[in-house]
N, C-alpha and C. Protein backbone atom coordinates (compact mmCIF):
# COMPACT_ATOMS: atom_id res chain seq x y z
N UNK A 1 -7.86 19.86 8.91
CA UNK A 1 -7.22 18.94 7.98
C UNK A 1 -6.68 19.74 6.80
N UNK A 2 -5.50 19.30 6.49
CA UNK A 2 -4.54 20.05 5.17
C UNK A 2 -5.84 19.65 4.10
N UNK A 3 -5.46 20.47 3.18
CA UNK A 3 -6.30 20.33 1.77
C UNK A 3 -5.04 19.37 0.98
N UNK A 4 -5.18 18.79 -0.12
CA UNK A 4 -4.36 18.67 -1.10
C UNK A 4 -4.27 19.50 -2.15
N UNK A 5 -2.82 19.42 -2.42
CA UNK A 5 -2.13 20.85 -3.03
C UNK A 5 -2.07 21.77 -2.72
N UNK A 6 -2.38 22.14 -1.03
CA UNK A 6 -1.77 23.30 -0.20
C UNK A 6 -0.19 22.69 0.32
N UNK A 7 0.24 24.48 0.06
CA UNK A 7 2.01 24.17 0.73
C UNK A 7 2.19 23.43 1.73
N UNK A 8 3.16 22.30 2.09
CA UNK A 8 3.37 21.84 2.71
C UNK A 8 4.85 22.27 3.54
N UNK A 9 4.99 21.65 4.44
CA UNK A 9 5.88 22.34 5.66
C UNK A 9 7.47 20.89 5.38
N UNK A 10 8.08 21.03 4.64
CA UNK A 10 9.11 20.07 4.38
C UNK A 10 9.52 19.74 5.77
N UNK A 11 9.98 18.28 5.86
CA UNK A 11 10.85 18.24 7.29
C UNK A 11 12.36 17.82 6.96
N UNK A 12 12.45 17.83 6.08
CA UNK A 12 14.21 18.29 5.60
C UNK A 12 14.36 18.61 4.13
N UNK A 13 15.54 18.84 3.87
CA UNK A 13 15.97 19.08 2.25
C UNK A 13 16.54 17.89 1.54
N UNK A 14 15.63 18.24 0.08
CA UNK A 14 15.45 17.09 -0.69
C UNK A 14 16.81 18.21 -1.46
N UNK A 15 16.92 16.84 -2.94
CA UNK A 15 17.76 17.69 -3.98
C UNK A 15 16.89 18.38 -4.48
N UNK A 16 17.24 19.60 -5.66
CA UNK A 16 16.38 20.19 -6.11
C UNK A 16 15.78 19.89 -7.43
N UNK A 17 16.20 18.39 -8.08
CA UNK A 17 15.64 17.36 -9.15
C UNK A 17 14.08 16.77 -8.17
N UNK A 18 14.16 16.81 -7.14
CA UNK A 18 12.99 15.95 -6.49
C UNK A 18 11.77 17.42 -5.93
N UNK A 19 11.01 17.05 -5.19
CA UNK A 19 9.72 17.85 -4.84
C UNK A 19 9.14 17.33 -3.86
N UNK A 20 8.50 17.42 -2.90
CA UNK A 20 7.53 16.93 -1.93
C UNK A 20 6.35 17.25 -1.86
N UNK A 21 5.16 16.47 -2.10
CA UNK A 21 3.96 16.07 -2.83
C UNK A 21 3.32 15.36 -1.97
N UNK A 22 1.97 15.36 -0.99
CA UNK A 22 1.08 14.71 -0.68
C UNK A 22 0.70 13.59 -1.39
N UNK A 23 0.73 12.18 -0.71
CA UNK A 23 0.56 11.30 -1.33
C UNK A 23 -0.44 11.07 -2.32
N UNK A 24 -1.71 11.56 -1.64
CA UNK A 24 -2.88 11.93 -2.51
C UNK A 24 -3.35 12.73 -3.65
N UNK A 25 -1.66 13.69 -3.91
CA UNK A 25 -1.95 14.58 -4.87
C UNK A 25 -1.16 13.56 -6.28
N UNK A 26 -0.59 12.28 -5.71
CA UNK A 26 0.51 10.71 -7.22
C UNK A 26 -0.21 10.20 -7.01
N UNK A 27 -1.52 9.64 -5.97
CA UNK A 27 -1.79 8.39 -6.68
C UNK A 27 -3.00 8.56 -6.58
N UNK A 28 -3.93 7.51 -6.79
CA UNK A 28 -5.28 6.75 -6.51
C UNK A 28 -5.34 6.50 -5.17
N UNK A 29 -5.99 6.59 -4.15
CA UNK A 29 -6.66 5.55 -3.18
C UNK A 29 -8.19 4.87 -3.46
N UNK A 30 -8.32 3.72 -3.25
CA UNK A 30 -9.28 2.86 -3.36
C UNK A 30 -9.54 2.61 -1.91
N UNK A 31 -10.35 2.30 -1.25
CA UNK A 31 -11.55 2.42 -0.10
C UNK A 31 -12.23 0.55 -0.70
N UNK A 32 -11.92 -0.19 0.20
CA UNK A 32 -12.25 -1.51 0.65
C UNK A 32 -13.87 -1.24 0.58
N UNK A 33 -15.11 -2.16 0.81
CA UNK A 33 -16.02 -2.13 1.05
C UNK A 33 -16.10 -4.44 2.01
N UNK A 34 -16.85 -4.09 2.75
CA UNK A 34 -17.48 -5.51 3.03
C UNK A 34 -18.68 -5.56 2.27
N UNK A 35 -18.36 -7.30 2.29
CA UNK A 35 -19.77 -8.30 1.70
C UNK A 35 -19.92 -8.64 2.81
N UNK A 36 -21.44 -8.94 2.57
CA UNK A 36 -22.46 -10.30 3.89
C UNK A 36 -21.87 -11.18 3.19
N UNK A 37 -22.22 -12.00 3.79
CA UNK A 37 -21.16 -13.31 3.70
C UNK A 37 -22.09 -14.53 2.99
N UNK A 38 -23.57 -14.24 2.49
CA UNK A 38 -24.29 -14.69 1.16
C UNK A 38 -23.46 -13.66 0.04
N UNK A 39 -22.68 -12.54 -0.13
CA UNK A 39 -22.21 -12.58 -1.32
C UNK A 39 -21.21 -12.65 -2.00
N UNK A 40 -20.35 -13.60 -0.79
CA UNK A 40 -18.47 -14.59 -1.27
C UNK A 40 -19.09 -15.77 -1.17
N UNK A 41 -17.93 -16.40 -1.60
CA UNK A 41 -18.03 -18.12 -1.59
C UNK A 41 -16.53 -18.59 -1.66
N UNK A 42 -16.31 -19.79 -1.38
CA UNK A 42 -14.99 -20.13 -1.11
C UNK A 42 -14.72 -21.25 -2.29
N UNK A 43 -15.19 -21.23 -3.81
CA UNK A 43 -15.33 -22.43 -4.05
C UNK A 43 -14.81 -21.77 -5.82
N UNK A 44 -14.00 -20.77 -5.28
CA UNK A 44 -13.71 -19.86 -6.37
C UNK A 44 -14.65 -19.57 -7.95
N UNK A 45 -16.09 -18.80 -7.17
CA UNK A 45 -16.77 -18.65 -8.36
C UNK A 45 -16.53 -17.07 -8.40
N UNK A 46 -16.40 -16.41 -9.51
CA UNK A 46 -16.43 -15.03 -9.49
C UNK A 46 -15.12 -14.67 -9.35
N UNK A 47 -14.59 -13.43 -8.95
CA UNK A 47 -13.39 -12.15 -8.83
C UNK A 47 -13.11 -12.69 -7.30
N UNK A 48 -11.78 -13.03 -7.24
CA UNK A 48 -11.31 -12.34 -5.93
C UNK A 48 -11.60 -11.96 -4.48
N UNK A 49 -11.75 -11.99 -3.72
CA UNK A 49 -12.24 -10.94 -2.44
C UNK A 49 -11.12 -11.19 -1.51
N UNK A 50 -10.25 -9.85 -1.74
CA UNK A 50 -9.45 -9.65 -0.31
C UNK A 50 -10.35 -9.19 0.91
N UNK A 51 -9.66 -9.42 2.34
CA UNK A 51 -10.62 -9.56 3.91
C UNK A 51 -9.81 -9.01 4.08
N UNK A 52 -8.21 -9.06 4.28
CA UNK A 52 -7.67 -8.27 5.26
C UNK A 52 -6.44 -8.87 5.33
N UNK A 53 -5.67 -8.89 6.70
CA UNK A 53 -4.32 -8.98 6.83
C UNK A 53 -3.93 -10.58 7.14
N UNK A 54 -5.24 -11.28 6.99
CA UNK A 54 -4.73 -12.69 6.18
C UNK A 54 -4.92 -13.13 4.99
N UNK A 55 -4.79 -12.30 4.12
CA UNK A 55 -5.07 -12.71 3.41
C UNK A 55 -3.21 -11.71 2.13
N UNK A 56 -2.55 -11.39 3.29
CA UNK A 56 -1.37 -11.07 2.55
C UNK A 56 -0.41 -11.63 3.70
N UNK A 57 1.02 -12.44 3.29
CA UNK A 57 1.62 -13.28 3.69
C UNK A 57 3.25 -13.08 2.74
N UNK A 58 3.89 -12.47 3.43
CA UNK A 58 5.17 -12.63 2.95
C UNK A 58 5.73 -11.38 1.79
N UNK A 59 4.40 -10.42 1.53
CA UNK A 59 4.31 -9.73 0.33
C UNK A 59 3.83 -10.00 -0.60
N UNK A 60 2.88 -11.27 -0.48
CA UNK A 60 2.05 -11.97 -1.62
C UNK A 60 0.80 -12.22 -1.30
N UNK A 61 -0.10 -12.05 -2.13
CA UNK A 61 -1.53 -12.01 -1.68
C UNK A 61 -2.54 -13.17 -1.75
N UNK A 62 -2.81 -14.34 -0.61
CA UNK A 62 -3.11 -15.28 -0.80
C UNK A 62 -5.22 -15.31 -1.30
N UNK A 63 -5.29 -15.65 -2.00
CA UNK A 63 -7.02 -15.67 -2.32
C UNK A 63 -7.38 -17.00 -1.89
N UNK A 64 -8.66 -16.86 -1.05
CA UNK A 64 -9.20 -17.47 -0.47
C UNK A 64 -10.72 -17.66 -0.97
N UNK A 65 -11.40 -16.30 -1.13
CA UNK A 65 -12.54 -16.62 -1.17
C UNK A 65 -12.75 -15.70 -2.65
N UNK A 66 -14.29 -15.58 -2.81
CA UNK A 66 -14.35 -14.75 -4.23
C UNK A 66 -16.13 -14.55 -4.15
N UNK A 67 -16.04 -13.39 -5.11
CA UNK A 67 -17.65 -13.01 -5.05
C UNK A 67 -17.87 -12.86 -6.39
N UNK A 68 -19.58 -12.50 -6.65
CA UNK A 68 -20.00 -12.38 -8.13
C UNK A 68 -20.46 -11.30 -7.99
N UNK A 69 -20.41 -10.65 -6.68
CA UNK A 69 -21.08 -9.35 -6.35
C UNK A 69 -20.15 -8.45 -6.65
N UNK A 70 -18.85 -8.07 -6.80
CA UNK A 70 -18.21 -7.09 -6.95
C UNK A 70 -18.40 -5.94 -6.44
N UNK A 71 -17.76 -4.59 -5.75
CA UNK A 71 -18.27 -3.54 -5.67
C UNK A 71 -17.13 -2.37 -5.38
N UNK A 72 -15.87 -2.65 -4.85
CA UNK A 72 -14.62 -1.76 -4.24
C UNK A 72 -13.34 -2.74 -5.16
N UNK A 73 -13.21 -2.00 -6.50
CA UNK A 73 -12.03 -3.36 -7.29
C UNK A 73 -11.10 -2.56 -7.38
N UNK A 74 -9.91 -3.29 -7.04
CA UNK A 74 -8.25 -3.14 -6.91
C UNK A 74 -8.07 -3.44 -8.29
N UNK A 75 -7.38 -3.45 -8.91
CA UNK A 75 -6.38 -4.12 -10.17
C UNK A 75 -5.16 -4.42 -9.97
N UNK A 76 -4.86 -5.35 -11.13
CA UNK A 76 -3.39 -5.84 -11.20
C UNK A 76 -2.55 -5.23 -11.37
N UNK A 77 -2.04 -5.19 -10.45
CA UNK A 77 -0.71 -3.96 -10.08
C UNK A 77 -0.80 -3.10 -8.81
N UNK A 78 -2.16 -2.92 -8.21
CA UNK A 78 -2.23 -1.70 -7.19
C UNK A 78 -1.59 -2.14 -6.30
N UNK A 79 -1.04 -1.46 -5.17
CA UNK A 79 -0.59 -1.66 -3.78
C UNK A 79 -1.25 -1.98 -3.04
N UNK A 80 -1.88 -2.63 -2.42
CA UNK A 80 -2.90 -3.04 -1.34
C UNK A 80 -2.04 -3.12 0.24
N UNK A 81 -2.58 -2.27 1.13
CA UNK A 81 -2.07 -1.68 2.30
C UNK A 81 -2.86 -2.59 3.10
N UNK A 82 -3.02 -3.02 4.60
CA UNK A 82 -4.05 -3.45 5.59
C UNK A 82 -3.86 -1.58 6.35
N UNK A 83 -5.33 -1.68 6.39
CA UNK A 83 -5.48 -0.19 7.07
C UNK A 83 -6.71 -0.45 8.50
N UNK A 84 -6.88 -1.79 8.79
CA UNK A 84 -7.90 -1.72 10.37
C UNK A 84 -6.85 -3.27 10.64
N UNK A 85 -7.32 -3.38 11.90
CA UNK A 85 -6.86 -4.29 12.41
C UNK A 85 -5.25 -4.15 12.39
N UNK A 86 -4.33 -5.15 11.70
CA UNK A 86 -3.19 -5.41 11.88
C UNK A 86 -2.87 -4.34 10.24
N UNK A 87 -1.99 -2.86 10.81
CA UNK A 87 -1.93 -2.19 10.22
C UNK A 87 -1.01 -2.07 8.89
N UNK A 88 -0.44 -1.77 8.02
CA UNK A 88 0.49 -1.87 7.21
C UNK A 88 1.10 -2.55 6.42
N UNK A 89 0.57 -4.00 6.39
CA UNK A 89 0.58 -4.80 6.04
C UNK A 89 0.51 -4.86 4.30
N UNK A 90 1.46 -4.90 3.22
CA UNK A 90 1.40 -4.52 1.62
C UNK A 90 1.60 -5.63 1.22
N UNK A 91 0.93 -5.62 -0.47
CA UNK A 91 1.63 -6.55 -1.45
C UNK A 91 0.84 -6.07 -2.64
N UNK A 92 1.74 -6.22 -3.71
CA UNK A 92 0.74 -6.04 -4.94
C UNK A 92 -0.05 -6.21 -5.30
N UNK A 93 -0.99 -6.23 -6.10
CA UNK A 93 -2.30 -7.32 -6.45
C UNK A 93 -2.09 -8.16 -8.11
N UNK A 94 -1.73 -9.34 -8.44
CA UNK A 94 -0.97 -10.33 -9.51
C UNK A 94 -2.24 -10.55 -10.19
N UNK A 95 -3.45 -10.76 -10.03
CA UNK A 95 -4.38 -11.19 -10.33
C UNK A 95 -5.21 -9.88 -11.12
N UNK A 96 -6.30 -9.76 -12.07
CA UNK A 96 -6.18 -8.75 -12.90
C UNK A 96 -7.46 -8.10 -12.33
N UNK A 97 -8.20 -8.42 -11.39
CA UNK A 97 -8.88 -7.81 -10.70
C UNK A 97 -9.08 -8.12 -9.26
N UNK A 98 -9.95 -7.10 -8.14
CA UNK A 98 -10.56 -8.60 -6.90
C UNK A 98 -11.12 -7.30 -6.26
N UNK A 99 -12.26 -8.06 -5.60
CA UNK A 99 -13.11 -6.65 -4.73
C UNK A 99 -12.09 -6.54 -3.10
N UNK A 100 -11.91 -5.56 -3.13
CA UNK A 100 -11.08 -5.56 -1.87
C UNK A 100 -11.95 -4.94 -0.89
N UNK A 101 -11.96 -5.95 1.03
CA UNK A 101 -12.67 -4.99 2.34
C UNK A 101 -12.10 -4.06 2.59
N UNK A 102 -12.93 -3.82 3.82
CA UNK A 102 -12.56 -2.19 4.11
C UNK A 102 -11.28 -2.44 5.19
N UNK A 103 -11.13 -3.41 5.34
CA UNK A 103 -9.63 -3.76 5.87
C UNK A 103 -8.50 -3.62 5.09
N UNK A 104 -9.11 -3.07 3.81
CA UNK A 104 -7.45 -2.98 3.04
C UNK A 104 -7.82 -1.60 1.86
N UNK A 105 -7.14 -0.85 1.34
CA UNK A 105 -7.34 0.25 0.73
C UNK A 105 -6.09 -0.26 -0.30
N UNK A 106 -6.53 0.36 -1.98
CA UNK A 106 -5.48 0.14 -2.98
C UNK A 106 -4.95 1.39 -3.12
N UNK A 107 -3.76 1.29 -3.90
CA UNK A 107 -2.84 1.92 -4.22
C UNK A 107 -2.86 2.20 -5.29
N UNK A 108 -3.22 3.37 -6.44
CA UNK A 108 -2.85 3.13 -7.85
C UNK A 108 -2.02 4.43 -8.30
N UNK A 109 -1.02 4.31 -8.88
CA UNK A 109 -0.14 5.06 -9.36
C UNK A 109 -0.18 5.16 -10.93
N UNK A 110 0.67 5.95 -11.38
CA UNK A 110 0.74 6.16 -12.78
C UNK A 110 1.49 6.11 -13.94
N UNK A 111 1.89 6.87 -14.71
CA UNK A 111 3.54 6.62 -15.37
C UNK A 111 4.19 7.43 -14.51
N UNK A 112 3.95 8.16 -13.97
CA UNK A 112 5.53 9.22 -13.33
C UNK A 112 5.48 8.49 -11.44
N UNK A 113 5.36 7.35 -11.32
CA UNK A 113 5.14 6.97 -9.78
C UNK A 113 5.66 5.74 -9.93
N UNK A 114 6.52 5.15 -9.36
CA UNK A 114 7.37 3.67 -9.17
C UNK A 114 6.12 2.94 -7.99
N UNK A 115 5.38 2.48 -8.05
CA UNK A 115 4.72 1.83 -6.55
C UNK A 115 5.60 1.11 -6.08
N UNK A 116 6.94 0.58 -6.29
CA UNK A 116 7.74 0.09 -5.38
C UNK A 116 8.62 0.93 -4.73
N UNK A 117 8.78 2.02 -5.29
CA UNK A 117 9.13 3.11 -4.34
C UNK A 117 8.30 3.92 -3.33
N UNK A 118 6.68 4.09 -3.99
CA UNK A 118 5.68 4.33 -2.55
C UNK A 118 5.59 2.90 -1.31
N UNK A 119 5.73 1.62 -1.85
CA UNK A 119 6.18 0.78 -0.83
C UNK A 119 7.15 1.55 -0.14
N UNK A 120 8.67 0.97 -1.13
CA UNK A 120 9.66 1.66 0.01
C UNK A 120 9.54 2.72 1.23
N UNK A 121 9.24 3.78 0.40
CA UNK A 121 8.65 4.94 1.35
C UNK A 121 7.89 4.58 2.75
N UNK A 122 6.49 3.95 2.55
CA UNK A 122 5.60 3.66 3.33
C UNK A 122 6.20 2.45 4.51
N UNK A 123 7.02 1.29 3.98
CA UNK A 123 7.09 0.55 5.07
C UNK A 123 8.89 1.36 5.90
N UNK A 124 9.55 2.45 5.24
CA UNK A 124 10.89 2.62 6.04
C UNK A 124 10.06 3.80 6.64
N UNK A 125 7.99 4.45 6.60
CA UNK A 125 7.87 4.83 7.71
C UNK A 125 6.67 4.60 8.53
N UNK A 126 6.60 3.11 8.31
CA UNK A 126 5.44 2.08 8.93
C UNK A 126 5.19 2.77 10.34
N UNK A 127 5.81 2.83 11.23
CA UNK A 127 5.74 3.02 12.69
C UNK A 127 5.03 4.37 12.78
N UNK A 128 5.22 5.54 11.95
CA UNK A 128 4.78 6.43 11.90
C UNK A 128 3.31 6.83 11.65
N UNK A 129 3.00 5.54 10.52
CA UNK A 129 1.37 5.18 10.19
C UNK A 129 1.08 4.13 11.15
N UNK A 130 1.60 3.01 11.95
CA UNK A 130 0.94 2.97 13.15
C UNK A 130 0.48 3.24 14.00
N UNK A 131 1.50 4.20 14.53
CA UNK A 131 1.31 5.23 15.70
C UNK A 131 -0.29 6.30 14.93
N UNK A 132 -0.54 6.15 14.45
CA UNK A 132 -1.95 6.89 13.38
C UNK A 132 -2.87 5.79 13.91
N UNK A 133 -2.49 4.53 14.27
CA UNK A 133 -3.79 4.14 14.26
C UNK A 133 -4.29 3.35 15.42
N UNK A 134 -4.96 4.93 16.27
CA UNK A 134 -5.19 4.34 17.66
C UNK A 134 -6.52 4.36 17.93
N UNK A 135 -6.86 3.14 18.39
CA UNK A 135 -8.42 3.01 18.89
C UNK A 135 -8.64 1.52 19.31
N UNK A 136 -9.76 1.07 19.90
CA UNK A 136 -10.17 -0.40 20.23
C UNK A 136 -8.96 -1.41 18.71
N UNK A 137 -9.57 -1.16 17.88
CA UNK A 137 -9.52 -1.78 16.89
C UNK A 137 -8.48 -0.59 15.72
N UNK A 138 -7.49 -1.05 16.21
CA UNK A 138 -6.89 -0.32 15.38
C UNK A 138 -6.80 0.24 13.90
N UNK A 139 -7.02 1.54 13.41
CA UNK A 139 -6.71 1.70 11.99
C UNK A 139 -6.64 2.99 11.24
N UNK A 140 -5.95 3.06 10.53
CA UNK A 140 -6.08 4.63 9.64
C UNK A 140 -6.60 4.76 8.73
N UNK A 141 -7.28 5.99 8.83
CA UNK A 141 -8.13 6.57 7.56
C UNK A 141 -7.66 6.72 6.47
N UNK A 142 -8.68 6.84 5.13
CA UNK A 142 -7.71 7.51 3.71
C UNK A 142 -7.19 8.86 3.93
N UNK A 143 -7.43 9.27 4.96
CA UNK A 143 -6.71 10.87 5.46
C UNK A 143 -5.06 10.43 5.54
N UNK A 144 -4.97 9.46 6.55
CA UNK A 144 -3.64 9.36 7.06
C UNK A 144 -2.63 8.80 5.71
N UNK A 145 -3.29 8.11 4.76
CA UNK A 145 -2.43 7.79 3.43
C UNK A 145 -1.97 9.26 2.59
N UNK A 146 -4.17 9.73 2.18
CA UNK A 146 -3.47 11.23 1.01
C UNK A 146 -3.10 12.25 1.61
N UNK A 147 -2.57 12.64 2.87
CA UNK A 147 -1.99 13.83 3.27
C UNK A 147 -0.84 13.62 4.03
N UNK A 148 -0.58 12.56 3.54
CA UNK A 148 1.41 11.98 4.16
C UNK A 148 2.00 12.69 2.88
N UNK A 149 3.01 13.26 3.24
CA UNK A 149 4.01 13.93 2.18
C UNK A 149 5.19 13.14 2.31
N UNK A 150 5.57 13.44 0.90
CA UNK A 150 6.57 12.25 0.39
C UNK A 150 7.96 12.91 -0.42
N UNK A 151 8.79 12.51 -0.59
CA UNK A 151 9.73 13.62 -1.22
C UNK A 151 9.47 12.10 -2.27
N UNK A 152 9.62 13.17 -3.44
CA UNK A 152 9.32 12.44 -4.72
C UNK A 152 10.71 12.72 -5.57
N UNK A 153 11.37 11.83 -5.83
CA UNK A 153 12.61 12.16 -7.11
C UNK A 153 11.96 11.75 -8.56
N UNK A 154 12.80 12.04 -9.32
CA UNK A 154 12.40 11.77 -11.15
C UNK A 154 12.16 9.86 -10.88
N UNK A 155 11.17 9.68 -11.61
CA UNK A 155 10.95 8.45 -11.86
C UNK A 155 12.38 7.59 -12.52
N UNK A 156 13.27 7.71 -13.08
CA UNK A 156 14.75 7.05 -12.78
C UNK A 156 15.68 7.10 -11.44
N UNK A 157 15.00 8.25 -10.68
CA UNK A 157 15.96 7.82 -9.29
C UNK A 157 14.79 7.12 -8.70
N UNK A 158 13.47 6.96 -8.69
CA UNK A 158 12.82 5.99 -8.02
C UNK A 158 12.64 4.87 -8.14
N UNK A 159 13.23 4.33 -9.34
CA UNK A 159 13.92 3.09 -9.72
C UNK A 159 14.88 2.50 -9.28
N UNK A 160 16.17 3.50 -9.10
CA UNK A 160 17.61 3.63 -8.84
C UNK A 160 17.00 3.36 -7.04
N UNK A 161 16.42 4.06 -6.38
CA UNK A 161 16.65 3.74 -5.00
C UNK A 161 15.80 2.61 -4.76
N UNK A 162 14.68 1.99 -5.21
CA UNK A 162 14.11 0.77 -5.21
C UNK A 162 14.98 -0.53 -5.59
N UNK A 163 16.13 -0.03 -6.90
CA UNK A 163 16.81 -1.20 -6.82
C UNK A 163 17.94 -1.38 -5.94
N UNK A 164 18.38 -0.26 -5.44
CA UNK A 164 19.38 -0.16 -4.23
C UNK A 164 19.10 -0.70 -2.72
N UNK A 165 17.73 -0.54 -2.51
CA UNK A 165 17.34 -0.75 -1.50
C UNK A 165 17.17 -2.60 -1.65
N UNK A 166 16.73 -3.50 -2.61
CA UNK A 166 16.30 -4.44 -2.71
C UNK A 166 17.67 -5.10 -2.63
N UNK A 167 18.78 -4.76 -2.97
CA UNK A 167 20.09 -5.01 -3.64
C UNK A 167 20.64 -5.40 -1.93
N UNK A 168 20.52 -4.40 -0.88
CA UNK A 168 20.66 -3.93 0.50
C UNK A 168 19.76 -5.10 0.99
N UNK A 169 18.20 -5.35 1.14
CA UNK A 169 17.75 -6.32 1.65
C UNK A 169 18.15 -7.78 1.43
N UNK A 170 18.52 -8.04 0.31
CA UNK A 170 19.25 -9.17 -0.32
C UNK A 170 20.58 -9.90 0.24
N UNK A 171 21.48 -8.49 0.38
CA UNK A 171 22.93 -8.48 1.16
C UNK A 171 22.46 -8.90 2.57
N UNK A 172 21.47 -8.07 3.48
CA UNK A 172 21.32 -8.10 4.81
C UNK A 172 20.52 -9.60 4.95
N UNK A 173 19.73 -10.52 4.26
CA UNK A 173 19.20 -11.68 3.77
C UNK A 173 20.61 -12.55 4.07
N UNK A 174 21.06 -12.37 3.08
CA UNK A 174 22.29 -13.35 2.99
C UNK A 174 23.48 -13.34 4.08
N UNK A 175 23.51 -12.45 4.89
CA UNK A 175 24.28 -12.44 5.82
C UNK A 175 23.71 -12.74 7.69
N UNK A 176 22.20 -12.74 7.45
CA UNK A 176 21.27 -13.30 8.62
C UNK A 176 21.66 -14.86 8.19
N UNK A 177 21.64 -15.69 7.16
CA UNK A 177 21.33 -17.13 6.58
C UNK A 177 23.00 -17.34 6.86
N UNK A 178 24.08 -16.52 6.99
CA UNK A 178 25.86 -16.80 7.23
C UNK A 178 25.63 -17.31 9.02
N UNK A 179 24.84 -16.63 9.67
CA UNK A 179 25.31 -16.27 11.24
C UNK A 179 23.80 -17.34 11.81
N UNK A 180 22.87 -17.63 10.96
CA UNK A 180 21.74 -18.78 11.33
C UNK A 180 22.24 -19.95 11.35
């Protein structure tokens, strides 16, 4: 297994404003944990508890249940990935805390990191982290997140291609809803 912050082997050329950086060397990963199921409740007492890949729907993160136990906490703002079962699966987290399972791992970035550009990144190479996750029960490790390399531009072009790209989904939106 690569270390982080050993040279990495580029697989094409970036500009020379940008760099390519192991994911693990920009952000946070957070590691899910499970509760027994005496320490959620569905009757919203306590924080939050994401389960997994129902519990994100559309890019939005639906809460269902919640604990007083706390123990693996996401914050408002992280990326929350599905990493067992139904793989890849993202959305932010809106809510200002929530204990997240081990069905889902967070995302935390910093000032020099757009997390809507590590989205971008991650779902234009979803198939690539699927194909990572083979077994009965499908899923990838925090290996397969912090030692994905990423070509990183200045935090204004990772803006610039997040809003280009959204600008592009919007257009391709509106022209599926012309021909429906």
């Amino acid at each position: 297994m690569p270390k982080l912050n050993e040279p990495l082997n580029p697989p094409f050329k970036i500009p020379n404003s940008w760099m390519w950086v192991r994911l693990g060397d920009i952000i946070t990963l957070i590691s899910g944990q499970d509760l027994t199921t005496n320490e959620y409740n569905a009757i919203g007492e306590g924080v939050p508890y994401i389960t997994g890949a129902s519990n994100i729907e559309n890019d939005r993160v639906i809460i269902n249940r919640w604990t007083n136990f706390p123990k693996s906490m996401a914050q408002k703002g992280d990326l929350l990935i599905t990493c067992k079962g139904t793989v890849g699966l993202m959305a932010f987290l809106t809510v200002d805390k929530a204990h997240i399972a081990r069905q889902i791992m967070a995302i935390r970035g910093n000032d020099y990191i757009n997390l809507e550009y590590i989205k971008t990144y991650l779902l234009a190479n979803i198939t690539t982290l699927q194909s990572q996750a083979k077994s009965m029960i499908p899923g990838i490790s925090r290996s397969n997140i912090l030692y994905a390399i990423i070509p990183l531009p200045p935090i204004s072009e990772q803006k610039r291609i997040v809003d280009k790209v959204k600008s592009l989904d919007s257009l391709i939106d509106n022209l599926f809803k012309l021909v429906a």
